[in-house]
PDB file of N, CA and C in Angstrom:
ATOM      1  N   UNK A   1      70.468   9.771 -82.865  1.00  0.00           N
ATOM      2  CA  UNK A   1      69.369  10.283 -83.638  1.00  0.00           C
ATOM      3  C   UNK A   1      69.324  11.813 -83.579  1.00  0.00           C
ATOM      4  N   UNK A   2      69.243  12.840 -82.275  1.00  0.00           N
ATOM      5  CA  UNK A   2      69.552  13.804 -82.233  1.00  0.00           C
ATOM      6  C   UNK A   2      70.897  14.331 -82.045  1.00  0.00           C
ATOM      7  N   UNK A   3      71.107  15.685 -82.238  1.00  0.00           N
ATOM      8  CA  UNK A   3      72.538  16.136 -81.950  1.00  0.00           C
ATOM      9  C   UNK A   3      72.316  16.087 -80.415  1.00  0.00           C
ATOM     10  N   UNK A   4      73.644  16.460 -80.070  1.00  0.00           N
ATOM     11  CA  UNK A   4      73.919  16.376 -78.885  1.00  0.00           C
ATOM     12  C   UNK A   4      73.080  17.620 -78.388  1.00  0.00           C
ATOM     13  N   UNK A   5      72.468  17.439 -77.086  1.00  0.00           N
ATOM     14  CA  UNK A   5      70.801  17.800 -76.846  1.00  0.00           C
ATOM     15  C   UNK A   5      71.122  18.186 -75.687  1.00  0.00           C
ATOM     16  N   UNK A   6      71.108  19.500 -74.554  1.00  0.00           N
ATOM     17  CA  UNK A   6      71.162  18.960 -73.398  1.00  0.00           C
ATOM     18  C   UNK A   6      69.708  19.753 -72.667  1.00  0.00           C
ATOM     19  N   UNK A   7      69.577  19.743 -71.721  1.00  0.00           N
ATOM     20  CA  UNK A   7      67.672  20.358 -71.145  1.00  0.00           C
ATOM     21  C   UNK A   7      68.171  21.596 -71.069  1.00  0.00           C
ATOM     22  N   UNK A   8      68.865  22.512 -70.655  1.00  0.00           N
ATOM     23  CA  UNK A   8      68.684  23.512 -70.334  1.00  0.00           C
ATOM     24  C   UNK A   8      70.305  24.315 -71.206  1.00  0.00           C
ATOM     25  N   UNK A   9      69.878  25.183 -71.759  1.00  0.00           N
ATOM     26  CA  UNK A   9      71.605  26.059 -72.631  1.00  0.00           C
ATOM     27  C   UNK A   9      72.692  25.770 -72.423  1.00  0.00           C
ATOM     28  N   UNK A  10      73.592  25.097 -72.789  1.00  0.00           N
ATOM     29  CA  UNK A  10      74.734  25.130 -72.876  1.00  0.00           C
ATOM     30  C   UNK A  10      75.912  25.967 -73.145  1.00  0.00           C
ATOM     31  N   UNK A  11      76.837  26.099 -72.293  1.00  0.00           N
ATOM     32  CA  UNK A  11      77.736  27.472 -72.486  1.00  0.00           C
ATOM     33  C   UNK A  11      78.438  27.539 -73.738  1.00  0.00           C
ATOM     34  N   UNK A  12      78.632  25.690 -73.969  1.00  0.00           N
ATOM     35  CA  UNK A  12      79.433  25.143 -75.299  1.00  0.00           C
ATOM     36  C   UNK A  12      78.811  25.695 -76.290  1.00  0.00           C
ATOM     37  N   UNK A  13      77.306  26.227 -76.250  1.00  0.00           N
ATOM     38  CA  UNK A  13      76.375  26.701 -77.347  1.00  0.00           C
ATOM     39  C   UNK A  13      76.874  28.390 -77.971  1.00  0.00           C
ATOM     40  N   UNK A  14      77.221  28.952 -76.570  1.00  0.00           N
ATOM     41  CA  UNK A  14      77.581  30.656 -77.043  1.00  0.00           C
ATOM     42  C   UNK A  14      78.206  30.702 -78.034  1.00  0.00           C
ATOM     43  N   UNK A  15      79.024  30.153 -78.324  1.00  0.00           N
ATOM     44  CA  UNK A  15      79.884  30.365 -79.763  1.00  0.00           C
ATOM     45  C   UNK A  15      79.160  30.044 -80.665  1.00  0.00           C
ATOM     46  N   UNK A  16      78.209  29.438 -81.128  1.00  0.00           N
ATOM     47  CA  UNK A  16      77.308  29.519 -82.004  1.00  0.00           C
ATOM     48  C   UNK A  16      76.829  30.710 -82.234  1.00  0.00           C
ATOM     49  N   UNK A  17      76.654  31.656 -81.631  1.00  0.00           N
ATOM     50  CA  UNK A  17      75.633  32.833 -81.685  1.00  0.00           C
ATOM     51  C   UNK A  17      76.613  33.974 -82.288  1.00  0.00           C
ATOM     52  N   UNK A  18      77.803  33.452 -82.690  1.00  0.00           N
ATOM     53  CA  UNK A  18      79.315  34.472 -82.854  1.00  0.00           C
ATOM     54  C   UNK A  18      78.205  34.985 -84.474  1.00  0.00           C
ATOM     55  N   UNK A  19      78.297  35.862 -84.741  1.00  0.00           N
ATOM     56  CA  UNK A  19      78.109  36.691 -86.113  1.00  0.00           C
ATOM     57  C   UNK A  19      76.526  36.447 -86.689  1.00  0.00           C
ATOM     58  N   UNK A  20      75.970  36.089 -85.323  1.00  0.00           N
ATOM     59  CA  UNK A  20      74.644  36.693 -85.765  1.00  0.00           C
ATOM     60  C   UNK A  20      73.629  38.256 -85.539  1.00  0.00           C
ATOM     61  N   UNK A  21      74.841  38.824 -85.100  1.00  0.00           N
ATOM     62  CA  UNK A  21      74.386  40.267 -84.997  1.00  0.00           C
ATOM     63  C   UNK A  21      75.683  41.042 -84.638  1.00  0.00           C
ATOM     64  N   UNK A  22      75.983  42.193 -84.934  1.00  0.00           N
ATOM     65  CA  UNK A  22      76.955  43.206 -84.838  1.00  0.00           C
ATOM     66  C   UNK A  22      77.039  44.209 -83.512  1.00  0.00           C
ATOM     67  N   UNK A  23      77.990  44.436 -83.584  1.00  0.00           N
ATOM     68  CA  UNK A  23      78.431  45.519 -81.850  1.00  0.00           C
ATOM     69  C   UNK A  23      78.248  44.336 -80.720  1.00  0.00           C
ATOM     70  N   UNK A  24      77.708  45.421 -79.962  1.00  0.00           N
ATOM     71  CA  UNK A  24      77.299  44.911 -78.618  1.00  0.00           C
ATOM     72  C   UNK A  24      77.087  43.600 -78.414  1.00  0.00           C
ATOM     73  N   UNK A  25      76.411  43.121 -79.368  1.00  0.00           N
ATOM     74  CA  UNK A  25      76.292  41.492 -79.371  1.00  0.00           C
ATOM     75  C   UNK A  25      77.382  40.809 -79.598  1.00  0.00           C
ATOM     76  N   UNK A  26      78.176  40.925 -80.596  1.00  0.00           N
ATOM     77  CA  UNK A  26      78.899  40.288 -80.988  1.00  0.00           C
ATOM     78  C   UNK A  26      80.225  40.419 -80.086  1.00  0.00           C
ATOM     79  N   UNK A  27      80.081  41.522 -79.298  1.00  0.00           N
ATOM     80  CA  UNK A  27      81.284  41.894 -78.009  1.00  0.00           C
ATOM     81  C   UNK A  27      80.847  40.326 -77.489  1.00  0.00           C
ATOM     82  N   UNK A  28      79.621  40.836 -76.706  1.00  0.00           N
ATOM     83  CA  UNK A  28      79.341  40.278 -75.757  1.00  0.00           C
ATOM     84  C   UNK A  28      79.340  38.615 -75.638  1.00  0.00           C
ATOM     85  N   UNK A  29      79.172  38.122 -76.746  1.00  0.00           N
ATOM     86  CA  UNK A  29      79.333  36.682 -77.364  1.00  0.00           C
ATOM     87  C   UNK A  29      80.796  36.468 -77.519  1.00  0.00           C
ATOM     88  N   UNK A  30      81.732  37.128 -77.938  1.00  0.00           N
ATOM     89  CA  UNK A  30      82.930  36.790 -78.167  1.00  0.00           C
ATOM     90  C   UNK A  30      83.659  36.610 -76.557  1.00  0.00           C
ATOM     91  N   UNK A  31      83.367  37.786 -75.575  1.00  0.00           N
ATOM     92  CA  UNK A  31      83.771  37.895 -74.688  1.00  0.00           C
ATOM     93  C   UNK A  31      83.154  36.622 -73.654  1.00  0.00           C
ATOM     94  N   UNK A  32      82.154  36.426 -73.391  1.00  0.00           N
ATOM     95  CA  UNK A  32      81.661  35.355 -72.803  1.00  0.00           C
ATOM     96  C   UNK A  32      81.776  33.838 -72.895  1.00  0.00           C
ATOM     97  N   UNK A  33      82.365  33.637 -74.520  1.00  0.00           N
ATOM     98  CA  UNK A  33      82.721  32.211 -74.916  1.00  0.00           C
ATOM     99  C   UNK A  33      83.717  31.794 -74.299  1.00  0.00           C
ATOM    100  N   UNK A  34      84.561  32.276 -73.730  1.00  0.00           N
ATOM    101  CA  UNK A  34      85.826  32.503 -73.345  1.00  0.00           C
ATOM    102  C   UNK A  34      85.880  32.369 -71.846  1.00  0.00           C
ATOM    103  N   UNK A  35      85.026  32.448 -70.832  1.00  0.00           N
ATOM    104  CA  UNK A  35      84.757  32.226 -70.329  1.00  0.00           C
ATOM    105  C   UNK A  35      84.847  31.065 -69.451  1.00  0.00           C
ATOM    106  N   UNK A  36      84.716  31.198 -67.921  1.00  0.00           N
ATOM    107  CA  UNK A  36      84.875  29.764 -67.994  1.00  0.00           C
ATOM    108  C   UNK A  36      83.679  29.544 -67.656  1.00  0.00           C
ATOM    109  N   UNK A  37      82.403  28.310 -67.416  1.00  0.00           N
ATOM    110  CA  UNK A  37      81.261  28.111 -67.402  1.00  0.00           C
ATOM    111  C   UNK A  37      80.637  28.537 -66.185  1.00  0.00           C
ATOM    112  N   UNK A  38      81.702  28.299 -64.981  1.00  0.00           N
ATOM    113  CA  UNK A  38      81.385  28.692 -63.999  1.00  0.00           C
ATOM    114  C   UNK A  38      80.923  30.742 -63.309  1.00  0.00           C
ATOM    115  N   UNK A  39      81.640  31.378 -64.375  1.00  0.00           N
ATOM    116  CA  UNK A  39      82.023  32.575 -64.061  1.00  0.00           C
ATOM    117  C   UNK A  39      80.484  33.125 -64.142  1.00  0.00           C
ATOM    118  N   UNK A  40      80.292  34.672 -63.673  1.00  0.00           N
ATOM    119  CA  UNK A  40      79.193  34.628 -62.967  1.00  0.00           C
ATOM    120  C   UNK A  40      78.566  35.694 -64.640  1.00  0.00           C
ATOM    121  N   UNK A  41      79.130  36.125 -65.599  1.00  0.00           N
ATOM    122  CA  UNK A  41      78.936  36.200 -66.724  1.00  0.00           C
ATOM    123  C   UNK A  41      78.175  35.444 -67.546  1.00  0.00           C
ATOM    124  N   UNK A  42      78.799  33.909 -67.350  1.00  0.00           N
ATOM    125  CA  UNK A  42      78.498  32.886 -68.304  1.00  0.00           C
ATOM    126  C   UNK A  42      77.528  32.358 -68.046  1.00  0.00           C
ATOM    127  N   UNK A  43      77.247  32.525 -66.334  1.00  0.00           N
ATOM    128  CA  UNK A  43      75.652  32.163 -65.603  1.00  0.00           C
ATOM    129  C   UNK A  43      74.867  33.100 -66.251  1.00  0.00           C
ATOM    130  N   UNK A  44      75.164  34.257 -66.253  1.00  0.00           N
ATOM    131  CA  UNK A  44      74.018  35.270 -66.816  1.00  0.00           C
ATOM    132  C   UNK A  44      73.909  34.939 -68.366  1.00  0.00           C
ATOM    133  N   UNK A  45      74.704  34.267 -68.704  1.00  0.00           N
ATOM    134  CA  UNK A  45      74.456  34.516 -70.218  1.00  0.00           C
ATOM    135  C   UNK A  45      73.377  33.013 -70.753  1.00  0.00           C
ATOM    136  N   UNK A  46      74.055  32.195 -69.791  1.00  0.00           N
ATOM    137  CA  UNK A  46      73.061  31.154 -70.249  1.00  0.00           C
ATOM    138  C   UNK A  46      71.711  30.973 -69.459  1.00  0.00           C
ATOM    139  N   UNK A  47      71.386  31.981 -68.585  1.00  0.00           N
ATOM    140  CA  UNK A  47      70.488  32.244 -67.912  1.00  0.00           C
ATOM    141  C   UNK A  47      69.331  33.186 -69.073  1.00  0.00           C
ATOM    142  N   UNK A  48      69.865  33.927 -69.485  1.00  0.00           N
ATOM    143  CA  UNK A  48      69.525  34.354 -70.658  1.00  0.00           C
ATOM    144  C   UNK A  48      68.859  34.090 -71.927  1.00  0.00           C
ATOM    145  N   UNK A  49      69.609  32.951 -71.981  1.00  0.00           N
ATOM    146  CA  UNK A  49      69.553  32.045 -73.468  1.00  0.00           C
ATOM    147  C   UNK A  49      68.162  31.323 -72.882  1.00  0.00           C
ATOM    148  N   UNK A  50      68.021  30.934 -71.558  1.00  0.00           N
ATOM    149  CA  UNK A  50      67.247  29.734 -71.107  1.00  0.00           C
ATOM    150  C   UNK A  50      65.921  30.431 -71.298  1.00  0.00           C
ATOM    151  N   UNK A  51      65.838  31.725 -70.901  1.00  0.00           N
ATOM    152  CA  UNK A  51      64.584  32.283 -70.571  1.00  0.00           C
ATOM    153  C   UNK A  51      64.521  32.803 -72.540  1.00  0.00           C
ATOM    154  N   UNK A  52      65.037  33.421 -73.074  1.00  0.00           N
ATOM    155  CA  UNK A  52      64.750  33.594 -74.466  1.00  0.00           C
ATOM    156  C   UNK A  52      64.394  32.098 -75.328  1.00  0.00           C
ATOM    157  N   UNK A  53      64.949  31.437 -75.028  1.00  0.00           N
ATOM    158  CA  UNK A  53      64.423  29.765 -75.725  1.00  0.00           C
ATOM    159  C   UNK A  53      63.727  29.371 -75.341  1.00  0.00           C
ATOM    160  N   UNK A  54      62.988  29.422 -74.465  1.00  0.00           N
ATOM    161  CA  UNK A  54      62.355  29.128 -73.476  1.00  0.00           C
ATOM    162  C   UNK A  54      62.270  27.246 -72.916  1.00  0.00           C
ATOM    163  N   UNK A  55      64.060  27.379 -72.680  1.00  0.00           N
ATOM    164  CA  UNK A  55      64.435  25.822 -72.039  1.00  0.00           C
ATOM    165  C   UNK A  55      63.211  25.051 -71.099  1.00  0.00           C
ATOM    166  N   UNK A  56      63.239  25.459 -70.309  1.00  0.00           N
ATOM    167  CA  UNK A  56      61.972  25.034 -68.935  1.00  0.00           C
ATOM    168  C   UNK A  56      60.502  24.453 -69.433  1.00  0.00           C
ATOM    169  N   UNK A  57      60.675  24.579 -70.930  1.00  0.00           N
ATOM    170  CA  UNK A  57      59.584  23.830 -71.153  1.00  0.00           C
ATOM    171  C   UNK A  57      59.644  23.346 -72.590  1.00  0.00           C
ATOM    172  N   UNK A  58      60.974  22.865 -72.783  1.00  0.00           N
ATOM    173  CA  UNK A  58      61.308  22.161 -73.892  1.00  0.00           C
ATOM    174  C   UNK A  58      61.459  20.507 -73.360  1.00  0.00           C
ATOM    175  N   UNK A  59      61.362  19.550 -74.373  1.00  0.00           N
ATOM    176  CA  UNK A  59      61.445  18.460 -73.537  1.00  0.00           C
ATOM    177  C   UNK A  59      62.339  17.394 -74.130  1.00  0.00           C
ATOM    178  N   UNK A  60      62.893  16.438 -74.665  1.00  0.00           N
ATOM    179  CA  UNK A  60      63.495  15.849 -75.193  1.00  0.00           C
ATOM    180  C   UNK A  60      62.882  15.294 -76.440  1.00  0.00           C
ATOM    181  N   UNK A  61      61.437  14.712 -76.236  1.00  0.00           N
ATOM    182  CA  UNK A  61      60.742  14.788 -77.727  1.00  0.00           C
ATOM    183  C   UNK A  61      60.265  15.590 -78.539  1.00  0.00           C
ATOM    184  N   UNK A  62      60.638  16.657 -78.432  1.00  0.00           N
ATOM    185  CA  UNK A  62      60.221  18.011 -78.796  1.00  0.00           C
ATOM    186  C   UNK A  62      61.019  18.044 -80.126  1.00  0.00           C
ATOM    187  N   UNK A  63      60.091  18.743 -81.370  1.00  0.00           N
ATOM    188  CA  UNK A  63      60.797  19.576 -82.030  1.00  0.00           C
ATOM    189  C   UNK A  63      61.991  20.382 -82.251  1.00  0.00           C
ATOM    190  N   UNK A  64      62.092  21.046 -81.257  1.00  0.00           N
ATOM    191  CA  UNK A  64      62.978  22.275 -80.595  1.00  0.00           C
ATOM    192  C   UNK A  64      64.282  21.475 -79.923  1.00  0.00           C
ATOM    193  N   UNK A  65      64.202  20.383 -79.542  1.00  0.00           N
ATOM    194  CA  UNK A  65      64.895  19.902 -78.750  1.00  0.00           C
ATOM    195  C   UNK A  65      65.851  18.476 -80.144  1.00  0.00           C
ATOM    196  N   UNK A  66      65.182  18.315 -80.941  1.00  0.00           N
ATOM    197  CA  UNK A  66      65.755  17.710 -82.275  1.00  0.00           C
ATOM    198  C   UNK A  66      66.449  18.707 -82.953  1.00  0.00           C
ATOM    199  N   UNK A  67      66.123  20.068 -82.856  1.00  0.00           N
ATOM    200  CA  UNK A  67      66.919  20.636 -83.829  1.00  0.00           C
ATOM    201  C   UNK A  67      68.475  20.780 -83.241  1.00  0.00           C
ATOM    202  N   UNK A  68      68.256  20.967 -81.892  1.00  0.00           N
ATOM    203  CA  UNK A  68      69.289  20.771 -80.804  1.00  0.00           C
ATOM    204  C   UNK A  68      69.388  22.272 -80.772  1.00  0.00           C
ATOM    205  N   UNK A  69      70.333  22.719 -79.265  1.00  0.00           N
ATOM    206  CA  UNK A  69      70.772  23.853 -78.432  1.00  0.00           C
ATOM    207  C   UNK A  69      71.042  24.708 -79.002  1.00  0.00           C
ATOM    208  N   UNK A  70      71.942  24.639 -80.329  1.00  0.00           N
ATOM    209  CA  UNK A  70      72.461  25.472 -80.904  1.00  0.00           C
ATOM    210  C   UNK A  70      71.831  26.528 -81.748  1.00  0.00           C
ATOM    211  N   UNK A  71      71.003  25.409 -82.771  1.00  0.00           N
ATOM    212  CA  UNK A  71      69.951  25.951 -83.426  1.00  0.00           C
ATOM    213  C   UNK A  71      69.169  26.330 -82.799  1.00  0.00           C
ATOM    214  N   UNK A  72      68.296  25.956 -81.905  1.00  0.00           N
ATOM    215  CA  UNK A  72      67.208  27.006 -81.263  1.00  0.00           C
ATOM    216  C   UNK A  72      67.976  28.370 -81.107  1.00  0.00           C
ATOM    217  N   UNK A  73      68.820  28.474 -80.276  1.00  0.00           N
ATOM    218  CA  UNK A  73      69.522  29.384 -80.065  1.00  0.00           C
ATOM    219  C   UNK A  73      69.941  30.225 -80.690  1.00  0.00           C
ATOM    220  N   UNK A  74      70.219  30.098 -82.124  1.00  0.00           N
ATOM    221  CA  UNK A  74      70.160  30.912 -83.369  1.00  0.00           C
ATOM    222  C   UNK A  74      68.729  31.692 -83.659  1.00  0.00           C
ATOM    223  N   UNK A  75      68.008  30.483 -83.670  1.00  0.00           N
ATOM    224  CA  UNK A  75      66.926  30.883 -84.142  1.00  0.00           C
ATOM    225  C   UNK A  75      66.203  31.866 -83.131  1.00  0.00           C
ATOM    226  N   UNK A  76      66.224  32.261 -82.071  1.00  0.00           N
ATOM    227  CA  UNK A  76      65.743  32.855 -80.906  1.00  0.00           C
ATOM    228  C   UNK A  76      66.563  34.368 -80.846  1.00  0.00           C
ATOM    229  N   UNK A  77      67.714  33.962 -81.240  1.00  0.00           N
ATOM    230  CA  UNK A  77      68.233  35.067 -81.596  1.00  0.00           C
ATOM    231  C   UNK A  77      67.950  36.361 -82.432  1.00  0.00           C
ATOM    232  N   UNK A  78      68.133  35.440 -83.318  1.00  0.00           N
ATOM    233  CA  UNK A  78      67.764  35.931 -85.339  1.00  0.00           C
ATOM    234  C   UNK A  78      65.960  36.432 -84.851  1.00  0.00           C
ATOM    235  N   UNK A  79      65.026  35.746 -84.015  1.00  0.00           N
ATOM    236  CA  UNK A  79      64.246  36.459 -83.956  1.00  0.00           C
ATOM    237  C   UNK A  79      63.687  37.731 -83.502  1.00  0.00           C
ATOM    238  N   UNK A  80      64.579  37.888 -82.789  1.00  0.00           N
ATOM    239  CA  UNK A  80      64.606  39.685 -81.919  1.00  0.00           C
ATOM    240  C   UNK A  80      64.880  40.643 -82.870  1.00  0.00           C
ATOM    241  N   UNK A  81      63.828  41.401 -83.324  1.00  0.00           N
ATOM    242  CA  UNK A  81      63.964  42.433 -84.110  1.00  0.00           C
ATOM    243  C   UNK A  81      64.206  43.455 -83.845  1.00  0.00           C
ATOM    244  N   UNK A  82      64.729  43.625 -82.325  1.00  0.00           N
ATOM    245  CA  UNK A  82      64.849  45.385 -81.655  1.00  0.00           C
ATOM    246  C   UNK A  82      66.604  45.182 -81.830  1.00  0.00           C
ATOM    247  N   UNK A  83      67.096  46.420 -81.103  1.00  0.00           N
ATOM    248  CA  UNK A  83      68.607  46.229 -81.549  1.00  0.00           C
ATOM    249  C   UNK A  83      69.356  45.814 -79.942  1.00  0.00           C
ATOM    250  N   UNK A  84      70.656  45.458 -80.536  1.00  0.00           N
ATOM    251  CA  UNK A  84      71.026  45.369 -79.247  1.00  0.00           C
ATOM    252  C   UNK A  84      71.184  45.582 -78.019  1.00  0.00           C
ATOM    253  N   UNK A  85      70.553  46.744 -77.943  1.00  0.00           N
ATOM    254  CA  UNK A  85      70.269  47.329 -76.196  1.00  0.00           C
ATOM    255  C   UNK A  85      69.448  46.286 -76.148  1.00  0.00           C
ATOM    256  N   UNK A  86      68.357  45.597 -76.409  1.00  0.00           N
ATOM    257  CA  UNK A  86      67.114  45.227 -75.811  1.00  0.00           C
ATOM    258  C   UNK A  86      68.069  43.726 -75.262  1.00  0.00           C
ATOM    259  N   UNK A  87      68.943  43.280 -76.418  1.00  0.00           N
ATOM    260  CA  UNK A  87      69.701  41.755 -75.849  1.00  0.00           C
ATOM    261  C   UNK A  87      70.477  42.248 -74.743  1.00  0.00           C
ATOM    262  N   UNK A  88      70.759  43.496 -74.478  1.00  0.00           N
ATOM    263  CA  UNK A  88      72.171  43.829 -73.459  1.00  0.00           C
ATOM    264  C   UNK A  88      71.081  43.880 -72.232  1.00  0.00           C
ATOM    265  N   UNK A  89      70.278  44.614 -71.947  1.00  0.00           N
ATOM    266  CA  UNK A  89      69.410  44.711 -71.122  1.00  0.00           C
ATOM    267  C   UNK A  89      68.509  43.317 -70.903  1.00  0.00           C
ATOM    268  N   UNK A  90      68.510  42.394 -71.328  1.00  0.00           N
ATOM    269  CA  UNK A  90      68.049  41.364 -71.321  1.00  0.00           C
ATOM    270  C   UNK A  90      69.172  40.242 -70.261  1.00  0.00           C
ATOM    271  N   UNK A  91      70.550  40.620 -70.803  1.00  0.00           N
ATOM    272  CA  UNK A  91      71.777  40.388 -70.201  1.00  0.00           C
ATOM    273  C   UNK A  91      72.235  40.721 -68.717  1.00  0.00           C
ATOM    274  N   UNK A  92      71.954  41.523 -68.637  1.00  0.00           N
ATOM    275  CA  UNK A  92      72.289  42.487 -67.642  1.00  0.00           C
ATOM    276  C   UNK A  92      71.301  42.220 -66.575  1.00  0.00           C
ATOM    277  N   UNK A  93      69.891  42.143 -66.970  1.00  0.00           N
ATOM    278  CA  UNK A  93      68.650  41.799 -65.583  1.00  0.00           C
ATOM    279  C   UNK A  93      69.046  40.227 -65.457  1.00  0.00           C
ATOM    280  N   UNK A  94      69.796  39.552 -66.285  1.00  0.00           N
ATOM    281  CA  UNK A  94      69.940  37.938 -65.846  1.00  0.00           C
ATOM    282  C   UNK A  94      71.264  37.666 -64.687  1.00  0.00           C
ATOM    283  N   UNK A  95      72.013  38.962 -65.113  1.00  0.00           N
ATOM    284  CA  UNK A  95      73.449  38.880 -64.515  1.00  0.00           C
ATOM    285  C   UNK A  95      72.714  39.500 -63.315  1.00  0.00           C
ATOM    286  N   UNK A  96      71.842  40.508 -62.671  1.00  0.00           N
ATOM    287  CA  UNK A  96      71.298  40.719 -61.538  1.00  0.00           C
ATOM    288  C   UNK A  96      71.097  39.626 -60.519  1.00  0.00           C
ATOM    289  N   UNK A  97      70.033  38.758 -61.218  1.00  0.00           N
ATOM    290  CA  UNK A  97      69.249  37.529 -61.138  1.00  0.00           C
ATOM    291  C   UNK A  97      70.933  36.738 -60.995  1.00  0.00           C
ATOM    292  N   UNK A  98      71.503  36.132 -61.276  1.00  0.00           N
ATOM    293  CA  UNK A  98      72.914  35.728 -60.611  1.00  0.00           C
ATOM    294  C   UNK A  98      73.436  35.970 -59.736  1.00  0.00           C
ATOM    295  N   UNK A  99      73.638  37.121 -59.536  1.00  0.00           N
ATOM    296  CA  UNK A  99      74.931  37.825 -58.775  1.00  0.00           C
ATOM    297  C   UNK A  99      73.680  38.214 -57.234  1.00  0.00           C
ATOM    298  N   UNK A 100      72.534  38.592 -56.790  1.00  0.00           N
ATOM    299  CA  UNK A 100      71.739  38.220 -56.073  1.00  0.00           C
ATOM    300  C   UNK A 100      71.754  36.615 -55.719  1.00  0.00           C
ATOM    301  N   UNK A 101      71.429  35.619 -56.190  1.00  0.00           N
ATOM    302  CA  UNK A 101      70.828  34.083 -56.060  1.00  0.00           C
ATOM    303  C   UNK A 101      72.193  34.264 -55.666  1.00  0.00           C
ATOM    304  N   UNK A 102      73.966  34.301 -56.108  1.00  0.00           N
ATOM    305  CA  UNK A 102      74.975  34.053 -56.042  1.00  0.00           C
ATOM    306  C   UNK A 102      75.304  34.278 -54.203  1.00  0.00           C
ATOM    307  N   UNK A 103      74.617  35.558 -53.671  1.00  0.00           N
ATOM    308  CA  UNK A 103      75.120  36.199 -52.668  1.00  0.00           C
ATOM    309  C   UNK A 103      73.957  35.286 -51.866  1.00  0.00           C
ATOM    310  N   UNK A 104      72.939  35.690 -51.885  1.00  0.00           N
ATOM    311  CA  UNK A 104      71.692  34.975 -51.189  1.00  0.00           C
ATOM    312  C   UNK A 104      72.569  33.229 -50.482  1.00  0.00           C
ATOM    313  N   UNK A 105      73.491  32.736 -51.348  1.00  0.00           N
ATOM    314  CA  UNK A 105      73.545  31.794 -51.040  1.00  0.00           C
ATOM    315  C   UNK A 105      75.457  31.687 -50.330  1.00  0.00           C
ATOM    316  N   UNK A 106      76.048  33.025 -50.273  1.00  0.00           N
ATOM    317  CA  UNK A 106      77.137  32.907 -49.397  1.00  0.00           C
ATOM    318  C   UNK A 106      78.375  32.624 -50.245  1.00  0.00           C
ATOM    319  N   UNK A 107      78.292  32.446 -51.860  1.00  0.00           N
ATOM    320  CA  UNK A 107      79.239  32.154 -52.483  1.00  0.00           C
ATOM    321  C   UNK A 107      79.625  33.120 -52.958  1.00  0.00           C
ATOM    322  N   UNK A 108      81.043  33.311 -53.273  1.00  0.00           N
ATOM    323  CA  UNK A 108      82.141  33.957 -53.410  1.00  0.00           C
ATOM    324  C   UNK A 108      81.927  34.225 -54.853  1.00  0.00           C
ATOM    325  N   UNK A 109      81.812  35.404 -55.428  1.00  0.00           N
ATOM    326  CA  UNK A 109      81.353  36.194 -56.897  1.00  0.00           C
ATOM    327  C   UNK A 109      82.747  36.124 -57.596  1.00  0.00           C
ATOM    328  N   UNK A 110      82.707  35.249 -58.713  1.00  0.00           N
ATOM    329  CA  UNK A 110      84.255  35.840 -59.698  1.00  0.00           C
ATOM    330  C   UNK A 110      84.097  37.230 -60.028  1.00  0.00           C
ATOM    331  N   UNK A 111      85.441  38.013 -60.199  1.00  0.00           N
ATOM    332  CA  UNK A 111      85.041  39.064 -60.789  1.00  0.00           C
ATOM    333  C   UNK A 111      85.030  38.853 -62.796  1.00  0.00           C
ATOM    334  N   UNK A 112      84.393  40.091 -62.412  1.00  0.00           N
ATOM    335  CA  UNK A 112      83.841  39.747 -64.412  1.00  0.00           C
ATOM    336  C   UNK A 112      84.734  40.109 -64.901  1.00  0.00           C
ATOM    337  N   UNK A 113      84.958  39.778 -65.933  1.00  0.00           N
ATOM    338  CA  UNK A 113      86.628  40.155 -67.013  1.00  0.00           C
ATOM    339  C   UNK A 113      86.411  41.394 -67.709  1.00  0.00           C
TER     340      UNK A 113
END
């Protein structure tokens, strides 16, 4: 009945977001798809996505959650009207928020590509 749905961003989702905005974004989306899910990038990025969609309180009967991952994710996108510093800086305090929780807990940091 729904697309494939999952609770919280999917990394499989980043490539969706390919050519919905220019420069910096579109680096940063190309470069991260590529990725492997685990890398401490791809944490920040879907760490990102989670808090801009606001996953944590989406639910499976939800609206938002029928349109599925992808589409929200567009759509959350497409709604930020500032320019890409504000998504890079948005990026960047999530990759903090990683790479802290990452160390806090004794695990070994990939380096970023």
């Amino acid at each position: 009945m729904y697309p494939r749905t999952e609770i919280l961003f999917p990394h499989r989702s980043i490539s969706a977001l390919k050519g919905l905005r220019d420069g910096q974004w579109q680096e940063l989306v190309e470069r991260v798809a590529v990725l492997p899910e685990t890398h401490e990038d791809s944490l920040a990025f879907s760490l990102m996505m989670i808090k801009l969609c606001d996953c944590m309180n989406c639910d499976l009967g939800s609206y938002k959650a029928s349109l599925g991952c992808s589409t929200c994710a567009r759509r959350a996108i497409s709604a930020i009207k500032g320019s890409d510093a504000i998504l890079m800086r948005y990026f960047e305090k999530a990759k903090e928020e990683v790479l802290a929780y990452l160390e806090s807990i004794g695990m070994k940091k990939e380096k970023a590509a």
